[in-house]
N, C-alpha and C. Protein backbone atom coordinates (compact mmCIF):
# COMPACT_ATOMS: atom_id res chain seq x y z
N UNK A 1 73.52 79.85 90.80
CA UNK A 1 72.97 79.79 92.13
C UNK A 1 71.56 80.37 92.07
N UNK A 2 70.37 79.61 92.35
CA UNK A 2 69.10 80.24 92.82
C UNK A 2 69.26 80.79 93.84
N UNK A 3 68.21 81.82 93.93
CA UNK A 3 67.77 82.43 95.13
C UNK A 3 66.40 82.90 94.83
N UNK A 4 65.88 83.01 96.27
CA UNK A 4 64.15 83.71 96.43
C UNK A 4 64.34 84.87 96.52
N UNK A 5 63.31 85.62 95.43
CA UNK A 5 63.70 87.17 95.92
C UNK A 5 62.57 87.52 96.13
N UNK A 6 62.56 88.60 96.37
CA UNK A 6 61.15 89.44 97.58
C UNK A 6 59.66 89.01 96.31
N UNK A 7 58.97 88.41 97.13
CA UNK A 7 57.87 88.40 96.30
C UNK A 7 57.47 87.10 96.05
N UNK A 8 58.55 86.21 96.32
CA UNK A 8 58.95 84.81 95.80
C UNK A 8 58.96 84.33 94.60
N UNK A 9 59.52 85.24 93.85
CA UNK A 9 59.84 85.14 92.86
C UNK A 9 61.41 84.29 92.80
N UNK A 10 61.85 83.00 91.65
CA UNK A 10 62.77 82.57 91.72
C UNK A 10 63.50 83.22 90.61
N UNK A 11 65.08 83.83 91.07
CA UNK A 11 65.77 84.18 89.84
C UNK A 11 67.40 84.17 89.98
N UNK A 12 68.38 84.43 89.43
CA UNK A 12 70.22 83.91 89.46
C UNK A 12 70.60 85.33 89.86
N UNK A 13 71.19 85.28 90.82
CA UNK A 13 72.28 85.89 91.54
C UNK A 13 72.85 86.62 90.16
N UNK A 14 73.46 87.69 90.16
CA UNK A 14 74.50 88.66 88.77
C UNK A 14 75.53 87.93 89.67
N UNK A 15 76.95 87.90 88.82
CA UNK A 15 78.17 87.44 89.10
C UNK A 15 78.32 89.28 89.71
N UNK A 16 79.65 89.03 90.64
CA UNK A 16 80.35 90.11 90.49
C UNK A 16 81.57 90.94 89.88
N UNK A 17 81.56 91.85 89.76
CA UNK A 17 82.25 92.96 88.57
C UNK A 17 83.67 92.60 89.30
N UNK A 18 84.46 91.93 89.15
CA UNK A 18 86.02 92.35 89.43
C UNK A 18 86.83 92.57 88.40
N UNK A 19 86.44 92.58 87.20
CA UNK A 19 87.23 92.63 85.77
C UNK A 19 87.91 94.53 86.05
N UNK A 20 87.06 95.31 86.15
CA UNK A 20 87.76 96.64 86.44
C UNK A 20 88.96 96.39 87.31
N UNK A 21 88.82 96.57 88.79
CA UNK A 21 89.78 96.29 89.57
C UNK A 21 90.77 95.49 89.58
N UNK A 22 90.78 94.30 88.91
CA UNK A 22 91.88 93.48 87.91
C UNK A 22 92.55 94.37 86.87
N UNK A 23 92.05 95.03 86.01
CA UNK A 23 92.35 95.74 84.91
C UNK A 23 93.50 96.95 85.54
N UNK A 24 92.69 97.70 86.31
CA UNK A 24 93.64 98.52 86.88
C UNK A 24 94.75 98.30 87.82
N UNK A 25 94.60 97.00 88.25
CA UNK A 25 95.92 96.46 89.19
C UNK A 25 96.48 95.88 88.18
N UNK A 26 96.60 95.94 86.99
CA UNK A 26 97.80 95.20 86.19
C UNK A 26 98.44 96.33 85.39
N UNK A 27 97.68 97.35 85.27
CA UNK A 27 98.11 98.85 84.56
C UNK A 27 99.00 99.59 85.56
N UNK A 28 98.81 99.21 87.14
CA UNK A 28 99.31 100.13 87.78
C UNK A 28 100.83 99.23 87.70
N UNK A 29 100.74 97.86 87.39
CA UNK A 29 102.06 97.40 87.71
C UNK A 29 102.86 97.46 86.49
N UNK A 30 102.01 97.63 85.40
CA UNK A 30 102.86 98.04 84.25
C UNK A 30 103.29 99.13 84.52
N UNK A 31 102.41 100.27 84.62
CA UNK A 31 103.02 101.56 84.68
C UNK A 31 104.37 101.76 85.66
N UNK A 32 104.22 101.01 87.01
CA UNK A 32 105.57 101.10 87.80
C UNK A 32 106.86 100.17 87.44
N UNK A 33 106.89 98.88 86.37
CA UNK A 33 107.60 98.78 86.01
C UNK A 33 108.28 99.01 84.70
N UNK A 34 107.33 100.08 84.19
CA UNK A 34 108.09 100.53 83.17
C UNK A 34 108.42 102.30 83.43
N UNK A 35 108.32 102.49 84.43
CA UNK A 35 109.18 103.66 84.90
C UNK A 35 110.55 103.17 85.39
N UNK A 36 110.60 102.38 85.57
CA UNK A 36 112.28 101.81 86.07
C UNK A 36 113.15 102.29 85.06
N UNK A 37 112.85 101.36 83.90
CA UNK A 37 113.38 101.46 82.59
C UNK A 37 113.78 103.01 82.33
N UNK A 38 112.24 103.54 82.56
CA UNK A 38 112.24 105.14 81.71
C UNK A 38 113.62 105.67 82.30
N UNK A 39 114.05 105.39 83.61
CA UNK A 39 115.19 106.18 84.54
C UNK A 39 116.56 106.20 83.93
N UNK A 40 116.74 105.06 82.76
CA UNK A 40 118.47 104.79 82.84
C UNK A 40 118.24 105.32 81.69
N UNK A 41 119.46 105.90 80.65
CA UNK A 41 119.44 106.24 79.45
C UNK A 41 119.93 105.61 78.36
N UNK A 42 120.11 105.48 77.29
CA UNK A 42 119.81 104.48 76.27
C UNK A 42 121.55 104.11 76.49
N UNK A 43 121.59 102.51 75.82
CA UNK A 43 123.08 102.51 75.32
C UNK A 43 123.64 102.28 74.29
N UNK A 44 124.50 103.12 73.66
CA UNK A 44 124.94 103.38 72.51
C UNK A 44 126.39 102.75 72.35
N UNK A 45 126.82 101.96 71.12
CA UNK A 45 127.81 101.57 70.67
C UNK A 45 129.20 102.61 70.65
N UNK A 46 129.81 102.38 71.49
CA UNK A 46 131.23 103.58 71.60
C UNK A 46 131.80 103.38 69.85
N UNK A 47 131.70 104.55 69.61
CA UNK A 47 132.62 104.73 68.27
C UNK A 47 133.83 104.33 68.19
N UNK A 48 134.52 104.63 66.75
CA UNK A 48 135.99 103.73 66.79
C UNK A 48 136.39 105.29 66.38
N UNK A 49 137.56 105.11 66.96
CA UNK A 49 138.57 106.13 67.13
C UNK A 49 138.57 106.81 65.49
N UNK A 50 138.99 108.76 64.68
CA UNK A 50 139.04 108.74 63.96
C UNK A 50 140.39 108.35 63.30
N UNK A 51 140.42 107.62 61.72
CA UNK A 51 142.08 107.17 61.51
C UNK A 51 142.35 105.87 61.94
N UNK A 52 141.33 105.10 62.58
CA UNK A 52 141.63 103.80 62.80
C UNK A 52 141.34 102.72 61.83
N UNK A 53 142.00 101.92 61.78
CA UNK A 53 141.16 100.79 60.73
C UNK A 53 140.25 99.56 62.11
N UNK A 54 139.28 99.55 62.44
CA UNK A 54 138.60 98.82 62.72
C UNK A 54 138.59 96.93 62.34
N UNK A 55 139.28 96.69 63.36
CA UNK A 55 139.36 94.73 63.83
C UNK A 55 139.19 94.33 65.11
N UNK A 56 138.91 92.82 64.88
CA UNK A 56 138.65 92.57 65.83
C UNK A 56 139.51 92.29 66.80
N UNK A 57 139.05 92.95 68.32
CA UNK A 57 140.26 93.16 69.17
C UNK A 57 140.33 91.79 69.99
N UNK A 58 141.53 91.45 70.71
CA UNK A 58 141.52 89.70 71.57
C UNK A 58 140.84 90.31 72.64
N UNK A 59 140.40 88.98 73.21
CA UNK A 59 139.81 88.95 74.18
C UNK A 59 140.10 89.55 75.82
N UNK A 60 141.44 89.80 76.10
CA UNK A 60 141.97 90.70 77.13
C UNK A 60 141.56 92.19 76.70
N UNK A 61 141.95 92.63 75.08
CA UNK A 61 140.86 94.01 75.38
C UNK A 61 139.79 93.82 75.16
N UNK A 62 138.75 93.22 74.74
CA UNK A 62 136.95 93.14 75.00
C UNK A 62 136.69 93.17 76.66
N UNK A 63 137.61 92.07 77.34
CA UNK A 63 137.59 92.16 78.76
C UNK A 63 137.45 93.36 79.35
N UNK A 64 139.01 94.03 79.12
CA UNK A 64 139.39 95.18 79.63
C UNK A 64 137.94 96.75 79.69
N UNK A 65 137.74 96.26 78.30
CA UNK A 65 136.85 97.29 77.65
C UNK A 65 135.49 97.26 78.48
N UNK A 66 134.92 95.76 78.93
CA UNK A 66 133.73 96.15 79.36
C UNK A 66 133.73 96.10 80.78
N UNK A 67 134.77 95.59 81.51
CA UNK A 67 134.97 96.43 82.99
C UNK A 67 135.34 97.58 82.76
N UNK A 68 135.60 98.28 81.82
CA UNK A 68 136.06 100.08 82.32
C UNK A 68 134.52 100.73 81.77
N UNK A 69 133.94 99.67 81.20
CA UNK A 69 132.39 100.89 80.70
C UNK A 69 131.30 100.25 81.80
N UNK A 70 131.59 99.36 82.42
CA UNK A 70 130.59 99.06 83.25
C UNK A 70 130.71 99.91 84.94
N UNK A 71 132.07 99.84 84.56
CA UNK A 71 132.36 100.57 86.09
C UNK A 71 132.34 101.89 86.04
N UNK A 72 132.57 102.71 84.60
CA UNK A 72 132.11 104.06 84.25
C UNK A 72 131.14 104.35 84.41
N UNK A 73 129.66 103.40 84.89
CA UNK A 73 128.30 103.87 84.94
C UNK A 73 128.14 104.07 86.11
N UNK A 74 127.46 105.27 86.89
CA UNK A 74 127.08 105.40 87.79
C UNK A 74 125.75 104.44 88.75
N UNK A 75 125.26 104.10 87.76
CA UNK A 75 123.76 103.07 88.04
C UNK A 75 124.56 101.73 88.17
N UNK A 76 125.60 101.45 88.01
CA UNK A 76 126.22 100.39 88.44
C UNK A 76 127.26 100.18 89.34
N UNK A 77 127.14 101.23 90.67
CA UNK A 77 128.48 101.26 91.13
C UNK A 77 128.18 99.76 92.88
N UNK A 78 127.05 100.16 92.70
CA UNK A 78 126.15 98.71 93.10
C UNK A 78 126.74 97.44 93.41
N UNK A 79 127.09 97.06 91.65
CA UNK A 79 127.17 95.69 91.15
C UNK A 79 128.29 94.74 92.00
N UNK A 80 128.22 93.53 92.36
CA UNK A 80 129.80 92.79 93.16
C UNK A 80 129.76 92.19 91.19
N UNK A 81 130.67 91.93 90.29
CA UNK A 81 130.34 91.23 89.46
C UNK A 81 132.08 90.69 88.79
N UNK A 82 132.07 89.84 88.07
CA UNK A 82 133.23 89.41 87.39
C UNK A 82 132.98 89.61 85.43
N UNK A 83 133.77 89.54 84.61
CA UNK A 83 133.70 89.89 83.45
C UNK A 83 134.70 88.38 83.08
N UNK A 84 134.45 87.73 81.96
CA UNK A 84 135.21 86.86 81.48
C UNK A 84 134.85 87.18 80.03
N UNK A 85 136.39 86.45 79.43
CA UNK A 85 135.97 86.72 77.80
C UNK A 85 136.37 85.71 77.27
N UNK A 86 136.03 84.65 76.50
CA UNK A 86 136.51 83.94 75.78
C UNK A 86 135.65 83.83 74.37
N UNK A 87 136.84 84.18 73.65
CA UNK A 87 136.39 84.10 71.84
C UNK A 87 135.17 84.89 71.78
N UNK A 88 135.72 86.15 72.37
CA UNK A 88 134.96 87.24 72.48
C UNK A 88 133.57 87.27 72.80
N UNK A 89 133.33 86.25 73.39
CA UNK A 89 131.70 86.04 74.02
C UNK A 89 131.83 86.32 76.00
N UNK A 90 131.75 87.24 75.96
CA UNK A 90 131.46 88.08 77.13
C UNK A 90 130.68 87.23 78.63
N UNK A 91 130.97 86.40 79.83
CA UNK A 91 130.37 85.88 80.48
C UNK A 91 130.03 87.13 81.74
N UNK A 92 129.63 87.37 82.44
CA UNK A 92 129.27 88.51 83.15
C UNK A 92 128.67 87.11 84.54
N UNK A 93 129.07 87.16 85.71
CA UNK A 93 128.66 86.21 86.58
C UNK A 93 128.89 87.59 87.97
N UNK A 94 127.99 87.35 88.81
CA UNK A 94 128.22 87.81 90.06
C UNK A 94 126.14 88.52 90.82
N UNK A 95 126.30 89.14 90.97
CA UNK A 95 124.99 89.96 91.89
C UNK A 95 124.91 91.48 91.96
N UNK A 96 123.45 91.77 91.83
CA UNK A 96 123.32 93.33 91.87
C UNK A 96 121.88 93.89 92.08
N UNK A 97 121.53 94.62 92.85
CA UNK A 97 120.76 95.10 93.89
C UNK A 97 119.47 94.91 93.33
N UNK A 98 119.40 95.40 91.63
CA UNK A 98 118.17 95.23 91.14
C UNK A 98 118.13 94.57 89.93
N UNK A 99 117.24 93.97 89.14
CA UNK A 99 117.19 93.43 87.71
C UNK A 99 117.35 94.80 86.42
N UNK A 100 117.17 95.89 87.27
CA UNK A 100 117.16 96.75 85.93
C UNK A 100 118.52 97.49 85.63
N UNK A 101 119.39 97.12 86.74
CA UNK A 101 120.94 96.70 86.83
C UNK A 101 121.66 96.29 85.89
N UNK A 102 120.80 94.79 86.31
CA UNK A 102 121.82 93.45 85.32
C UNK A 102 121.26 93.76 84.08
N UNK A 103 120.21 94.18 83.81
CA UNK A 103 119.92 94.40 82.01
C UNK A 103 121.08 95.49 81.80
N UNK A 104 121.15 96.34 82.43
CA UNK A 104 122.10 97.57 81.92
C UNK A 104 123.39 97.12 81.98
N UNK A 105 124.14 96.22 82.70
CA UNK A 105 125.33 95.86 82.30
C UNK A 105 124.91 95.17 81.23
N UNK A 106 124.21 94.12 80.88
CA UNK A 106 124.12 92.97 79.82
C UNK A 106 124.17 94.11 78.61
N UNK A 107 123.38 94.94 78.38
CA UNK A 107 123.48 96.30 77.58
C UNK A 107 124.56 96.86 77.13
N UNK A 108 125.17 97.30 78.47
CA UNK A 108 126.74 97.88 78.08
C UNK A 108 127.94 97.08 78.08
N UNK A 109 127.43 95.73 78.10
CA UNK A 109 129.03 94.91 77.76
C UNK A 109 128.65 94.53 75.96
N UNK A 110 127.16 94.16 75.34
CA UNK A 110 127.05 94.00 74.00
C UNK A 110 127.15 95.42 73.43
N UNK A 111 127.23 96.54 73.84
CA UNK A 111 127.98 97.87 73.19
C UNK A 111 129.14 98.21 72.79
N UNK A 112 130.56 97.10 73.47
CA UNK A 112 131.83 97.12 73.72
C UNK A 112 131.86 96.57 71.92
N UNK A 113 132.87 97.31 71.41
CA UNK A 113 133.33 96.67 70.01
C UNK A 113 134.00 95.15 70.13
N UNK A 114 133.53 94.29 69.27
CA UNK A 114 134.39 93.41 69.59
C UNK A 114 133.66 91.91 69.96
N UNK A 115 132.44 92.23 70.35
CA UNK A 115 131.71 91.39 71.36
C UNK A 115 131.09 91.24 70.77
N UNK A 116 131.12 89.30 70.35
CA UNK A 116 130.37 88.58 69.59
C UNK A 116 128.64 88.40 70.14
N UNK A 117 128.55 88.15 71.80
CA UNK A 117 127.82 87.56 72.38
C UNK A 117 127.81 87.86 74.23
N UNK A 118 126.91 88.16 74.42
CA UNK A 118 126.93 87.99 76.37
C UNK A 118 126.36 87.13 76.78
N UNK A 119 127.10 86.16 78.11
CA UNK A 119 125.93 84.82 78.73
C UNK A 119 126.08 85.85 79.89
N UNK A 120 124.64 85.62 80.51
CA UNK A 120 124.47 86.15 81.70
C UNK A 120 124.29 85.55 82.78
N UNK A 121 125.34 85.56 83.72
CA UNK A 121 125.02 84.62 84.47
C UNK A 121 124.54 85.61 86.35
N UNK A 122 124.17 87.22 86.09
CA UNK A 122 124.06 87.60 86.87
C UNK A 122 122.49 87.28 87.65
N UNK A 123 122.74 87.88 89.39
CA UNK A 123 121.55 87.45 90.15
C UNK A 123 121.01 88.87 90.99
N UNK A 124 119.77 88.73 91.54
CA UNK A 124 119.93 89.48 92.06
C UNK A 124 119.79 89.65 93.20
N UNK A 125 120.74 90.17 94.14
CA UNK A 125 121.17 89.93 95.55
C UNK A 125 120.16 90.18 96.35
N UNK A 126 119.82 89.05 97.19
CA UNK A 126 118.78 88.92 98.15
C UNK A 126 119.36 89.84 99.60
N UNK A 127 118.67 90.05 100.52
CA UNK A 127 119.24 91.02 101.72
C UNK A 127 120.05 89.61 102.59
């Protein structure tokens, strides 16, 4: 874009600076969504009992197993959700308040011994 500037002199407009203010509106949204995360605590593979010989368990206990560790979490008492198991691949279907939720069940049902695989078929519940 020309313009006349004082004097009549002809010379180009500078663009304007929004690269900062971009920069820092994408840091601030990193930074707030990775405090979510920071809140829940890690999940760890439940050990096998001492004296056991370790196999693979059917699919009614993989079931069993990851509704009693999902409903053991307090950050999930939230969740409406269902658990299915077939050939030990874990389906998880239903709704829950936030996405950093459904990662933490998806988390603590592939922690359950036993569990080949999780499909996720969770959402997250609109008001």
């Amino acid at each position: 874009m020309t313009t006349i500037i004082a004097g009549g002199y002809e010379g180009v407009r500078a663009p304007r600076k929004r690269a900062p203010s971009l920069i820092a509106a994408a840091l601030l949204a990193f930074t707030a969504a990775a405090s979510v995360y920071a809140q829940l605590p890690p999940v760890a593979p439940l050990p096998a009992p001492n004296g056991t010989l370790t196999q693979s368990p059917d699919d009614e206990t993989i079931n069993a197993k990851v509704k009693s560790a999902i409903a053991a979490d307090p950050a999930l008492k939230d969740m409406e959700l269902t658990v299915d198991t077939t050939d030990a691949v874990v389906t998880l279907n239903g709704t829950a308040p936030a996405s950093d939720q459904i990662a933490r069940a998806v988390a603590i049902a592939r922690a359950v011994a036993g569990v080949k695989s999780v499909t996720n078929i969770l959402a997250v519940k609109t008001s």
